[in-house]
N, C-alpha and C. Protein backbone atom coordinates (compact mmCIF):
# COMPACT_ATOMS: atom_id res chain seq x y z
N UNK A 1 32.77 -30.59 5.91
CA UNK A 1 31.36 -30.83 5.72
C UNK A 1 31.09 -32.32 5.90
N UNK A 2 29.95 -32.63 6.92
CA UNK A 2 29.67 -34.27 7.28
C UNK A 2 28.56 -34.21 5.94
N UNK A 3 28.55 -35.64 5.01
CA UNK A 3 27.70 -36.16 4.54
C UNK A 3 27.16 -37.37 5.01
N UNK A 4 24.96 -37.56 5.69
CA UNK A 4 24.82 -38.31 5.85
C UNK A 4 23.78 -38.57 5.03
N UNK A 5 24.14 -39.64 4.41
CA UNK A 5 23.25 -40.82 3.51
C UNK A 5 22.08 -41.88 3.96
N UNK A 6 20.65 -41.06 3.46
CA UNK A 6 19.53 -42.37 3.72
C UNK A 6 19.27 -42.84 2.47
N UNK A 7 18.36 -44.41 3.02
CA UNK A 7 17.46 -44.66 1.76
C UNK A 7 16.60 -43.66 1.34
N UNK A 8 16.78 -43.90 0.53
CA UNK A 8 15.56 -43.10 -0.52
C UNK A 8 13.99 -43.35 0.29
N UNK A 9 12.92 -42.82 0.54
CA UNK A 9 11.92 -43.39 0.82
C UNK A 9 10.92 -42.54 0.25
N UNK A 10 10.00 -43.63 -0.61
CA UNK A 10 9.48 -43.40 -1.76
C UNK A 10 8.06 -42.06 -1.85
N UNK A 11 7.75 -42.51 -0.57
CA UNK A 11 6.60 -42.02 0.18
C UNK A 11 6.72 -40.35 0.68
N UNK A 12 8.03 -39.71 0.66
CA UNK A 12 8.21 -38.76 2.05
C UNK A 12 8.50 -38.03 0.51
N UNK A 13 7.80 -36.57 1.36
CA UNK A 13 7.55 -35.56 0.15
C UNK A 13 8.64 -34.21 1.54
N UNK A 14 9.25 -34.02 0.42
CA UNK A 14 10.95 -33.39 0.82
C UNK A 14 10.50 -31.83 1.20
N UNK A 15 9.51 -31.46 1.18
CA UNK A 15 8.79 -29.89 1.81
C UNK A 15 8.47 -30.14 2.99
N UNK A 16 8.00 -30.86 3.40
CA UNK A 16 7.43 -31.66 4.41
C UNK A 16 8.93 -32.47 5.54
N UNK A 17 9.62 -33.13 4.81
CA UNK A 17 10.87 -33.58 5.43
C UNK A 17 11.81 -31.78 5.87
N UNK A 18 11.70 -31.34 4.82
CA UNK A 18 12.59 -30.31 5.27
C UNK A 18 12.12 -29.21 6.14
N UNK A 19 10.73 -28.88 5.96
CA UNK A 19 9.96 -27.94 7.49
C UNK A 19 10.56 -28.44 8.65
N UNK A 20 10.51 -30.28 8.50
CA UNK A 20 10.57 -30.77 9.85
C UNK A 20 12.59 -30.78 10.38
N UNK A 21 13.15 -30.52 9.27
CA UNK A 21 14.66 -30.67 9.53
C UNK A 21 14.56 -28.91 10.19
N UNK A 22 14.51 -28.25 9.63
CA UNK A 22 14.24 -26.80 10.17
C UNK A 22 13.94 -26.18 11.69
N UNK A 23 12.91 -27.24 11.90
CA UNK A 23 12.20 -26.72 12.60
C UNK A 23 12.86 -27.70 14.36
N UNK A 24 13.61 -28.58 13.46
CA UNK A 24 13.93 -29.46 14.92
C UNK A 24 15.97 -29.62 14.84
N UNK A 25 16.71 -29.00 13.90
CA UNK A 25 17.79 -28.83 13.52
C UNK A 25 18.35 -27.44 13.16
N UNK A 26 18.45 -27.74 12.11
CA UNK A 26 19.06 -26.27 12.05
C UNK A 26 18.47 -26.06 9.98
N UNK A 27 19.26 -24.54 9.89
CA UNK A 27 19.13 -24.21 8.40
C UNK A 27 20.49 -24.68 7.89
N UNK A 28 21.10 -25.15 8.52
CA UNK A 28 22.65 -25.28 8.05
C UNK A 28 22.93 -26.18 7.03
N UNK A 29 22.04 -26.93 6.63
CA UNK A 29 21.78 -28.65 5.93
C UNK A 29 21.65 -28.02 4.39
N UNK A 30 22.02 -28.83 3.24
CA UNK A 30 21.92 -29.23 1.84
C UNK A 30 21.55 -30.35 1.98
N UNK A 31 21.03 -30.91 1.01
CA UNK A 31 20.47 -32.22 0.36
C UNK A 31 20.85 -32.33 -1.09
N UNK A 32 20.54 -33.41 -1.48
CA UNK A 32 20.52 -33.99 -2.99
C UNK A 32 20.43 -35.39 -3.10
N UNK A 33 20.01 -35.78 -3.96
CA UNK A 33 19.87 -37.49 -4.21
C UNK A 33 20.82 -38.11 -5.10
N UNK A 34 20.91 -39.22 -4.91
CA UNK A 34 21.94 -39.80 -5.90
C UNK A 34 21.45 -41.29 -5.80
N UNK A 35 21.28 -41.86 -6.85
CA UNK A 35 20.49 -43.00 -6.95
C UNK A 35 19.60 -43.67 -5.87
N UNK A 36 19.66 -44.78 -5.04
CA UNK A 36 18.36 -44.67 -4.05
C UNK A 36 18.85 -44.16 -2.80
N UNK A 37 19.59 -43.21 -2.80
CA UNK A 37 20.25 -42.31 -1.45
C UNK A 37 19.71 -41.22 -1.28
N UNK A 38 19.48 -40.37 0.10
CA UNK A 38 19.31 -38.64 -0.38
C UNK A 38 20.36 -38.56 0.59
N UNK A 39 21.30 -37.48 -0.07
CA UNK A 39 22.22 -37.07 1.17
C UNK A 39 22.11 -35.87 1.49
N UNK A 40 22.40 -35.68 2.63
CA UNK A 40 22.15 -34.52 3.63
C UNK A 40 23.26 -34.29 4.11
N UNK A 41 23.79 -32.72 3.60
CA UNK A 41 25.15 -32.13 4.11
C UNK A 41 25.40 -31.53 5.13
N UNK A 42 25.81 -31.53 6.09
CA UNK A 42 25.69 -30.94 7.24
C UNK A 42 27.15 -30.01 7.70
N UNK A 43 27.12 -28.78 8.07
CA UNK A 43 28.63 -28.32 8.28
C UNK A 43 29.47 -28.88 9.24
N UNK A 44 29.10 -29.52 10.45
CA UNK A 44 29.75 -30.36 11.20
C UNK A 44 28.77 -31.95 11.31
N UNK A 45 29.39 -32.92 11.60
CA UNK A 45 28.80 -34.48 12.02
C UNK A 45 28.24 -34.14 13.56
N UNK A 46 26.49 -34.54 12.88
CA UNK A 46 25.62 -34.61 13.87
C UNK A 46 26.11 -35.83 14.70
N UNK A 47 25.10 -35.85 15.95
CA UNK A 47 25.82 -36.71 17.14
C UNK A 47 25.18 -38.35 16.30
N UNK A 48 25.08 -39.81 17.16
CA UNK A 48 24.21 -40.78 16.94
C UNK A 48 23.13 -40.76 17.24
N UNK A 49 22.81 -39.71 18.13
CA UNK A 49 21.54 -39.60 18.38
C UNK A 49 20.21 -39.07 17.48
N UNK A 50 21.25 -37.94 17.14
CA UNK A 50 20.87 -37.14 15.81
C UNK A 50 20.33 -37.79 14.82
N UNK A 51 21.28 -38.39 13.90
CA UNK A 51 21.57 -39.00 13.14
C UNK A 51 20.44 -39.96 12.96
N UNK A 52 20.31 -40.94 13.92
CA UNK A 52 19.18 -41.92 13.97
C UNK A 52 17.83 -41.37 14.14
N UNK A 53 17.67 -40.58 14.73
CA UNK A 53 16.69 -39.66 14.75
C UNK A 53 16.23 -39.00 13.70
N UNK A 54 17.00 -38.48 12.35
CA UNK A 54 16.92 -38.18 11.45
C UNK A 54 16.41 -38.96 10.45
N UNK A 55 17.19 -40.18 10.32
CA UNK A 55 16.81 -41.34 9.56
C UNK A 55 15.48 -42.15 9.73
N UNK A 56 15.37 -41.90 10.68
CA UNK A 56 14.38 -42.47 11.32
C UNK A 56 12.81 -42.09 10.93
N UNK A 57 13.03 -40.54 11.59
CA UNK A 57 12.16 -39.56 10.98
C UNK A 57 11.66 -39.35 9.58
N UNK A 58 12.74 -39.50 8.85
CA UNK A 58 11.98 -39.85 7.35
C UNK A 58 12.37 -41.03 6.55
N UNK A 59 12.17 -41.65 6.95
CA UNK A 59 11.76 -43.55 7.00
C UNK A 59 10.44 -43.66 6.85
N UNK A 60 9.87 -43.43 8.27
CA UNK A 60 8.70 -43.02 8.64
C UNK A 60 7.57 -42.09 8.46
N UNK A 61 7.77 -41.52 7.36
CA UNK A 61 7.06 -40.30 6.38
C UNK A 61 6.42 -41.45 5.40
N UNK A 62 4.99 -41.19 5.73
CA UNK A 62 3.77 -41.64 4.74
C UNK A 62 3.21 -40.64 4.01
N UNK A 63 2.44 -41.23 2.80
CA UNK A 63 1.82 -40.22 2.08
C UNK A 63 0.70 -38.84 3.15
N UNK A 64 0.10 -39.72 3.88
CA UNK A 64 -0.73 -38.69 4.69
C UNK A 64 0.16 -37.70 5.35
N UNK A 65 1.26 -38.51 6.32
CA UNK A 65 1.86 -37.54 6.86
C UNK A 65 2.46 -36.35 6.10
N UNK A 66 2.29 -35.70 4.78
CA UNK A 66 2.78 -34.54 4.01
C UNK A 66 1.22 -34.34 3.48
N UNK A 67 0.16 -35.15 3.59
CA UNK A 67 -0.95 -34.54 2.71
C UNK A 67 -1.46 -33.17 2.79
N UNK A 68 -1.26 -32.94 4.09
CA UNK A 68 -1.89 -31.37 4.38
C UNK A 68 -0.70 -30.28 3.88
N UNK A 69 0.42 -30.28 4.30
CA UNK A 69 1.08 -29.78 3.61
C UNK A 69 1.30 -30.24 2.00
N UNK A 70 0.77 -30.95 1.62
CA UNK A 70 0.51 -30.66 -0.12
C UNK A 70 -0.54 -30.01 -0.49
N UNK A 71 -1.49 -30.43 0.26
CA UNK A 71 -2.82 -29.40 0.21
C UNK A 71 -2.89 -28.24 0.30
N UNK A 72 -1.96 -27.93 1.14
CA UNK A 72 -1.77 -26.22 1.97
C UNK A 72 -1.06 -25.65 0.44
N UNK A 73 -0.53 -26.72 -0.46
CA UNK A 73 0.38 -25.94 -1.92
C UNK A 73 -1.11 -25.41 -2.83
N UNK A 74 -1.26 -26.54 -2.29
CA UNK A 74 -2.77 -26.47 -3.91
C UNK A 74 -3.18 -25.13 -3.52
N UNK A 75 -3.88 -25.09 -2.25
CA UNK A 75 -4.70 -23.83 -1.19
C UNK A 75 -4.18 -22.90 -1.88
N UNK A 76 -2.48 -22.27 -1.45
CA UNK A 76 -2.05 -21.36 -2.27
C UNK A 76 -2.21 -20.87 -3.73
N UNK A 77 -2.17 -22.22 -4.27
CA UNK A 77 -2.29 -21.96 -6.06
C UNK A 77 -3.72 -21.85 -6.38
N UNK A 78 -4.45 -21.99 -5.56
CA UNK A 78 -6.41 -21.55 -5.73
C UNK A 78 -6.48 -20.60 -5.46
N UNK A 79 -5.36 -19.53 -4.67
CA UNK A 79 -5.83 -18.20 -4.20
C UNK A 79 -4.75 -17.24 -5.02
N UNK A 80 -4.01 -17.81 -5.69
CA UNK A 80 -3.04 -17.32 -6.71
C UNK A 80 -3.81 -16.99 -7.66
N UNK A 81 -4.27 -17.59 -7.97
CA UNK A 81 -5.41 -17.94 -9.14
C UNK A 81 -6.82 -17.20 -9.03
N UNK A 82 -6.96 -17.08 -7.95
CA UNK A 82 -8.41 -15.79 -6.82
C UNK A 82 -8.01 -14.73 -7.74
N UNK A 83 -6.61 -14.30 -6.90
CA UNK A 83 -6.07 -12.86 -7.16
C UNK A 83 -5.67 -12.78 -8.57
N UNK A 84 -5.57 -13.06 -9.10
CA UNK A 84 -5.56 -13.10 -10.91
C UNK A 84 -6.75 -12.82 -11.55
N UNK A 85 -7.81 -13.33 -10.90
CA UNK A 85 -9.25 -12.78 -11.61
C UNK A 85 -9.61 -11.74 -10.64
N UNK A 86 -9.61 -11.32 -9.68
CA UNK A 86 -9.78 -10.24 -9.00
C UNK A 86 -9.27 -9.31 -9.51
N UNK A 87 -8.20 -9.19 -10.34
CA UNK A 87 -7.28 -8.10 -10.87
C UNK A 87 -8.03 -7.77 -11.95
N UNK A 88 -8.53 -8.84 -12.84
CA UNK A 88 -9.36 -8.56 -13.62
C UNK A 88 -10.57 -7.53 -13.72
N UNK A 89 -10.84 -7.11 -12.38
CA UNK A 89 -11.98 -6.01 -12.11
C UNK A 89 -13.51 -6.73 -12.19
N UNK A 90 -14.26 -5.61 -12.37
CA UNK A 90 -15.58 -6.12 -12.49
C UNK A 90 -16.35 -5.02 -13.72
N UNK A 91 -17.37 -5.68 -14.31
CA UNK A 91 -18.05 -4.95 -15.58
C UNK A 91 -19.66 -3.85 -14.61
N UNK A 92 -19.32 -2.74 -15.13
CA UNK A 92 -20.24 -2.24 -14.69
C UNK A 92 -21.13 -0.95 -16.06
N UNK A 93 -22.30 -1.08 -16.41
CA UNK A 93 -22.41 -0.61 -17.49
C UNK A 93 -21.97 -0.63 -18.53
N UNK A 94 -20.41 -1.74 -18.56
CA UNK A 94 -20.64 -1.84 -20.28
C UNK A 94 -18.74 -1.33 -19.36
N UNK A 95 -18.62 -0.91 -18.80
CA UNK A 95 -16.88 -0.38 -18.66
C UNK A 95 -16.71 -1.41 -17.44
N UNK A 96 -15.11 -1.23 -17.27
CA UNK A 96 -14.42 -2.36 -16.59
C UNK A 96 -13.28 -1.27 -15.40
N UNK A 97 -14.05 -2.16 -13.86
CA UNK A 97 -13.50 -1.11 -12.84
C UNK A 97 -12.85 -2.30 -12.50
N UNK A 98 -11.54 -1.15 -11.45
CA UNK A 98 -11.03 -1.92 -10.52
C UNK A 98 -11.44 -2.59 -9.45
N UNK A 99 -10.65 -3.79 -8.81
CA UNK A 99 -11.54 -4.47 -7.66
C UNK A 99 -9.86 -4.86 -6.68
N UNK A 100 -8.80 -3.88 -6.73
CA UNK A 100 -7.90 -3.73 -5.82
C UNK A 100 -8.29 -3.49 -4.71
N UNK A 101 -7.56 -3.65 -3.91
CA UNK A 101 -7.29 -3.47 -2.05
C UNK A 101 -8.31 -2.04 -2.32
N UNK A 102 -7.66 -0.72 -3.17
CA UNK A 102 -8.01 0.27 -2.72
C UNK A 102 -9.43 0.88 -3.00
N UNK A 103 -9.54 0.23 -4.31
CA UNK A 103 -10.92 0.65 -5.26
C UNK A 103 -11.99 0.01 -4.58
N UNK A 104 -11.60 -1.31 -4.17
CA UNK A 104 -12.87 -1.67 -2.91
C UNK A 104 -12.93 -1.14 -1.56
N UNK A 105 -11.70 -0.29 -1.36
CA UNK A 105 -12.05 0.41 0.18
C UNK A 105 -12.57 1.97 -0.76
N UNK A 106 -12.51 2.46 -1.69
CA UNK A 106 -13.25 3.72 -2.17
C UNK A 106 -14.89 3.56 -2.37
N UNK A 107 -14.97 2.24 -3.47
CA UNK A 107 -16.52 2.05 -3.56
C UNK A 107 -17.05 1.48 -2.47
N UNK A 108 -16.70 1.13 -0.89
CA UNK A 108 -17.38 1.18 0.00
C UNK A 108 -17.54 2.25 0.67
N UNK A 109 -16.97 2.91 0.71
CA UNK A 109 -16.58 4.48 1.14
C UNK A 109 -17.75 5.51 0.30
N UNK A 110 -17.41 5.47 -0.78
CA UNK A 110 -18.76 6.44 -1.72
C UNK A 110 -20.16 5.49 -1.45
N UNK A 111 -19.87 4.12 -1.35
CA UNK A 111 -21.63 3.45 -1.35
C UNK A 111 -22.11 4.07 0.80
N UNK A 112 -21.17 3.72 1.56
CA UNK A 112 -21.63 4.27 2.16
C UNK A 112 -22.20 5.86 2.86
N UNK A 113 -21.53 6.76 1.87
CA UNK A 113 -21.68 7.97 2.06
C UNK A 113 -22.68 8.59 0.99
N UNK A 114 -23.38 7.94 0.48
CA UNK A 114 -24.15 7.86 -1.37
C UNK A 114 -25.53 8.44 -0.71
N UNK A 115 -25.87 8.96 0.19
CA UNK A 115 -27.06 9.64 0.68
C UNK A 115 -26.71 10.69 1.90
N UNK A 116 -24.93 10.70 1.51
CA UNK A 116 -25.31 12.07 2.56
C UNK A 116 -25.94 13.33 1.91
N UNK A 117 -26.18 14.25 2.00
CA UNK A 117 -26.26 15.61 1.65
C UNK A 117 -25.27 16.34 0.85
N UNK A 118 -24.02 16.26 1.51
CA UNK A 118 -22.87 16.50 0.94
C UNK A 118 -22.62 16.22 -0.65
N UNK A 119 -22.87 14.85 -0.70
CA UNK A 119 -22.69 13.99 -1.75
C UNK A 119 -23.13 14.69 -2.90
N UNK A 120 -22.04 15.26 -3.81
CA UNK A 120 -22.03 16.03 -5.44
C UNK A 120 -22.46 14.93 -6.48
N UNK A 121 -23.57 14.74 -7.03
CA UNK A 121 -23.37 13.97 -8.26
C UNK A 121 -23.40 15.07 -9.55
N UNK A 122 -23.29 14.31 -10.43
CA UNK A 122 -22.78 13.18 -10.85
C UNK A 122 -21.08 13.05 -10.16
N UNK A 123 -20.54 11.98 -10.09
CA UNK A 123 -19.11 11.43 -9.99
C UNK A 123 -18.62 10.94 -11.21
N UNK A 124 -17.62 11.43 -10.78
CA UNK A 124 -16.63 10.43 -11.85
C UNK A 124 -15.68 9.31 -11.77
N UNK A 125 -15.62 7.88 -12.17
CA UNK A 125 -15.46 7.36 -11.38
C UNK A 125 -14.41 6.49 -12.49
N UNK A 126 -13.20 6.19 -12.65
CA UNK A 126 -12.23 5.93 -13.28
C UNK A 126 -12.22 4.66 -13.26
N UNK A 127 -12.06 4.26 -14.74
CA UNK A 127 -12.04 3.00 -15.33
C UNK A 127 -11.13 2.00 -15.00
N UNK A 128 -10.77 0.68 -15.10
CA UNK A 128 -9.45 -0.10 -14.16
C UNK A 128 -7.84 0.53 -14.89
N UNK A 129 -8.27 0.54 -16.04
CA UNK A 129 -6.83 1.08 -16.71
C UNK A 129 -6.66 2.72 -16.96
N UNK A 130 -7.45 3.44 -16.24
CA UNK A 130 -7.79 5.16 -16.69
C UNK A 130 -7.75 5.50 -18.24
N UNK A 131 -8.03 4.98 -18.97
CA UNK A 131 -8.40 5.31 -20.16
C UNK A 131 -9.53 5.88 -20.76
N UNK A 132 -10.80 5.63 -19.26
CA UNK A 132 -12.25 6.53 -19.26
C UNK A 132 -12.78 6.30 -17.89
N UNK A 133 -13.89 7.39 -18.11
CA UNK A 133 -14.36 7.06 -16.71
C UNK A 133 -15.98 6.75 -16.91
N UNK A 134 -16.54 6.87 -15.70
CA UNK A 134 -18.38 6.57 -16.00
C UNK A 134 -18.60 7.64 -14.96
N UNK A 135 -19.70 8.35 -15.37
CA UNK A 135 -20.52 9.14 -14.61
C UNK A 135 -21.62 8.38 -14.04
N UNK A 136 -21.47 7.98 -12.43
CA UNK A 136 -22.10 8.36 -11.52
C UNK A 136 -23.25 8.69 -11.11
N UNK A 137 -25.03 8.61 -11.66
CA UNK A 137 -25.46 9.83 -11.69
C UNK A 137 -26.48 9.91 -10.46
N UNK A 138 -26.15 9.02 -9.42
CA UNK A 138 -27.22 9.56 -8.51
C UNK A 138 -26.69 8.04 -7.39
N UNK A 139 -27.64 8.29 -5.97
CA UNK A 139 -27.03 7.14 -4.98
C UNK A 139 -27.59 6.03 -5.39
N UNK A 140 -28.55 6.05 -6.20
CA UNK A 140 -29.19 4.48 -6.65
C UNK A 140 -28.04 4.10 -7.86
N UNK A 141 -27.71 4.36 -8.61
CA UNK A 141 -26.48 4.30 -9.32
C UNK A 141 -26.00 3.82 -8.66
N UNK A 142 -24.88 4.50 -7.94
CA UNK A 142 -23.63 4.19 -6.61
C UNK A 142 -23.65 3.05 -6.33
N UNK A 143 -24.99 2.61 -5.69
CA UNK A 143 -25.48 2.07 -4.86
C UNK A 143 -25.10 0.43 -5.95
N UNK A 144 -25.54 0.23 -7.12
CA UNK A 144 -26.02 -0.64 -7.56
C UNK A 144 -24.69 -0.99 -8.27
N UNK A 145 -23.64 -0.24 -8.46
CA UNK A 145 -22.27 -0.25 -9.01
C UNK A 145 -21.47 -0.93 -7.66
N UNK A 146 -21.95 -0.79 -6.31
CA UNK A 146 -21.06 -0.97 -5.55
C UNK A 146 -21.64 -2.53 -5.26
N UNK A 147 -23.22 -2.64 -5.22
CA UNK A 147 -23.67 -4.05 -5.29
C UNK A 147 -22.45 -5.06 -6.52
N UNK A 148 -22.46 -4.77 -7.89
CA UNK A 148 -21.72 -5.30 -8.45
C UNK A 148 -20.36 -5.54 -8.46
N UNK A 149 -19.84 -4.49 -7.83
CA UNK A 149 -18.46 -5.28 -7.15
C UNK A 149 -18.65 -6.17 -6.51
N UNK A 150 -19.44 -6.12 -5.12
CA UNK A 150 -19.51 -6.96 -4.56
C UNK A 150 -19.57 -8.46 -4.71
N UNK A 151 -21.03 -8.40 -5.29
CA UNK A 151 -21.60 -9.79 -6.07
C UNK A 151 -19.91 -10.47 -6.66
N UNK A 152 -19.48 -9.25 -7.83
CA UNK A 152 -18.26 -9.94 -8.52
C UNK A 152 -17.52 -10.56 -7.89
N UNK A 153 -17.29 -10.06 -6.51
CA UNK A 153 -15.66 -10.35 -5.84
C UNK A 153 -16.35 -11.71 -5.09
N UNK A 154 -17.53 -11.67 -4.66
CA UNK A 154 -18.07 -12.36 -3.90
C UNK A 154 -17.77 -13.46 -4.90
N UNK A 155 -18.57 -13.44 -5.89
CA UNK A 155 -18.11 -15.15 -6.61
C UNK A 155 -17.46 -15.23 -6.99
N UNK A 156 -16.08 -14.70 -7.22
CA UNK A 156 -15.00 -15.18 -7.64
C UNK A 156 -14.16 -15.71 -6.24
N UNK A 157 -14.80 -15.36 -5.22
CA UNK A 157 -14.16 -15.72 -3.89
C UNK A 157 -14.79 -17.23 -4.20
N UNK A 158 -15.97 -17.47 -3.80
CA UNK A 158 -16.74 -18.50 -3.88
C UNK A 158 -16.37 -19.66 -4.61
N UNK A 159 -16.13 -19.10 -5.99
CA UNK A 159 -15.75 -20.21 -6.66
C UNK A 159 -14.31 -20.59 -6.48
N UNK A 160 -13.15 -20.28 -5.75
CA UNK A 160 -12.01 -20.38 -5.13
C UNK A 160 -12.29 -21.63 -4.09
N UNK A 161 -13.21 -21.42 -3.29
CA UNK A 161 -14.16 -21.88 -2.03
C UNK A 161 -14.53 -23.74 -2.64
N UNK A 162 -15.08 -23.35 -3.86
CA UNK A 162 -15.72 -24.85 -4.55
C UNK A 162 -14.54 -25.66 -4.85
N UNK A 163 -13.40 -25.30 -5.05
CA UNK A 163 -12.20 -25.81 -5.63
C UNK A 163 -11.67 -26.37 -4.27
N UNK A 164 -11.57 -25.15 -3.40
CA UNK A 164 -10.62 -25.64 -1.89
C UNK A 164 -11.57 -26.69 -1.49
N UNK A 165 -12.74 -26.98 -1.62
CA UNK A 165 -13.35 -28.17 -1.00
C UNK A 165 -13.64 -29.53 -1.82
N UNK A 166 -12.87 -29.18 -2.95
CA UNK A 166 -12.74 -30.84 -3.75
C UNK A 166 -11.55 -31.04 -2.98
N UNK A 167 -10.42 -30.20 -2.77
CA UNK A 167 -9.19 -30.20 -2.40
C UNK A 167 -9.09 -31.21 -0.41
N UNK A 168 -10.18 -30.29 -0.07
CA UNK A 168 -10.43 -30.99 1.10
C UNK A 168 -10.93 -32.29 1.45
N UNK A 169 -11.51 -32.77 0.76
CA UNK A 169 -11.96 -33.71 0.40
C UNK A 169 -11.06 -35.06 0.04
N UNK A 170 -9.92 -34.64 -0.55
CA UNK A 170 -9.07 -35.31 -1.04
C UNK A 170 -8.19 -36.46 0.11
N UNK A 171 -7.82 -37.82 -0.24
CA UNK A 171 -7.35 -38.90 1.04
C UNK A 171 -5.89 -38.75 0.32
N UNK A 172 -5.45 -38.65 -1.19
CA UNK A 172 -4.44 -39.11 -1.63
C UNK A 172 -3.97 -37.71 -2.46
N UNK A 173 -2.45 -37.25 -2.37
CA UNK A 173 -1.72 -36.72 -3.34
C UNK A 173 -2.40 -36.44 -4.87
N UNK A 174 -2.82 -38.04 -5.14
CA UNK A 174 -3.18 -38.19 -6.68
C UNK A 174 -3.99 -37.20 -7.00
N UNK A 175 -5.09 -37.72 -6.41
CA UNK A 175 -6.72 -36.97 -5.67
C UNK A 175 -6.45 -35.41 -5.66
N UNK A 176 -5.55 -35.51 -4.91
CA UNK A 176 -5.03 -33.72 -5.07
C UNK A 176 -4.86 -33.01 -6.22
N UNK A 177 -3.71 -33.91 -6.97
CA UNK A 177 -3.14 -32.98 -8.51
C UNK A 177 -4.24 -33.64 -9.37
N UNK A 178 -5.16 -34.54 -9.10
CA UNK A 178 -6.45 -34.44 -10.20
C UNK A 178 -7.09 -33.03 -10.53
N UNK A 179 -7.33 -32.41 -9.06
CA UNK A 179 -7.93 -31.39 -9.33
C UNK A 179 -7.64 -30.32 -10.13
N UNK A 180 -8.18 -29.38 -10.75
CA UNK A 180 -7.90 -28.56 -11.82
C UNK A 180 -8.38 -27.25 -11.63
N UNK A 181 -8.11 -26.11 -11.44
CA UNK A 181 -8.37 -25.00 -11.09
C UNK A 181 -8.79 -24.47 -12.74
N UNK A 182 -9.40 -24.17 -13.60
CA UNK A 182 -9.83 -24.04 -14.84
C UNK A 182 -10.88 -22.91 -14.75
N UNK A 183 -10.63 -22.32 -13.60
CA UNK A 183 -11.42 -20.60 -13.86
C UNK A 183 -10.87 -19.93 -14.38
């Protein structure tokens, strides 16, 4: 196993260094630091070309050059955080429905079919945890249950939306982890 040793450089954010080792080397590499060194293990000794090229490469790592990929972390943890209150459902009459993948492809499905002929009311329409259900009792009902999903999912999207654009906004790292996701 070749070990090659850089300075430390204070600036270069190691998600960002390592996409770029990946993506222009190989997966074959370990790292670790040891006082102002990071060493990089390699299963055979890269060439000089390599090598300098490597060093070089993250020498030359500024805060901007990783900002978007730190941003792209936050992005994730705002939509981590989406889907956590989305799970939560939405309140409709006083009971609490689902707002999964599937329960929003059903209540678009019954809101759009809520004036065929066909259409049996009352429905029954199962609570997020099945412990009760709500009757249904006509397409203006339907209709106004499926509005409230909507609305729900809609602002909880939205307010995901207000967060990603302090995020965008952001010139510095700092600027970044200031922000606070507190929905």
């Amino acid at each position: 196993m070749y070990k090659l040793s850089v300075t430390i450089n204070q600036n270069a954010d190691l998600n960002y260094f390592n996409d770029w080792m990946r993506e222009n080397y190989a997966d074959n590499y370990s790292g670790s630091s040891e006082g102002d060194a990071l060493n990089l293990y390699f299963e055979s000794e890269p060439d000089e070309e390599d090598k300098t090229s490597i060093d070089s490469f993250y020498q030359a790592i500024t805060e901007n050059d990783s900002l978007d990929t730190y941003k792209a972390l936050k992005y994730e943890e705002i939509d981590n955080r989406t889907d956590d209150i989305v799970s939560n459902g939405y309140v409709y009459q006083t009971k609490n429905f689902s707002l999964s993948s599937n329960a929003q492809i059903n209540i678009l499905a019954l809101d759009n079919s809520r004036n065929d002929p066909v259409m049996i009311y009352p429905i029954k329409y199962n609570t997020i945890n099945d412990m009760d259900s709500y009757d249904v009792v006509d397409a203006d009902d339907l209709h106004a249950m499926y509005l409230t999903a909507l609305a729900t999912k809609k602002s909880i999207v939205d307010s995901g939306t207000v967060i990603k654009n302090q995020v965008r906004s952001c010139a510095t790292r700092a600027e970044v982890d200031a922000i606070i996701d507190n929905r």
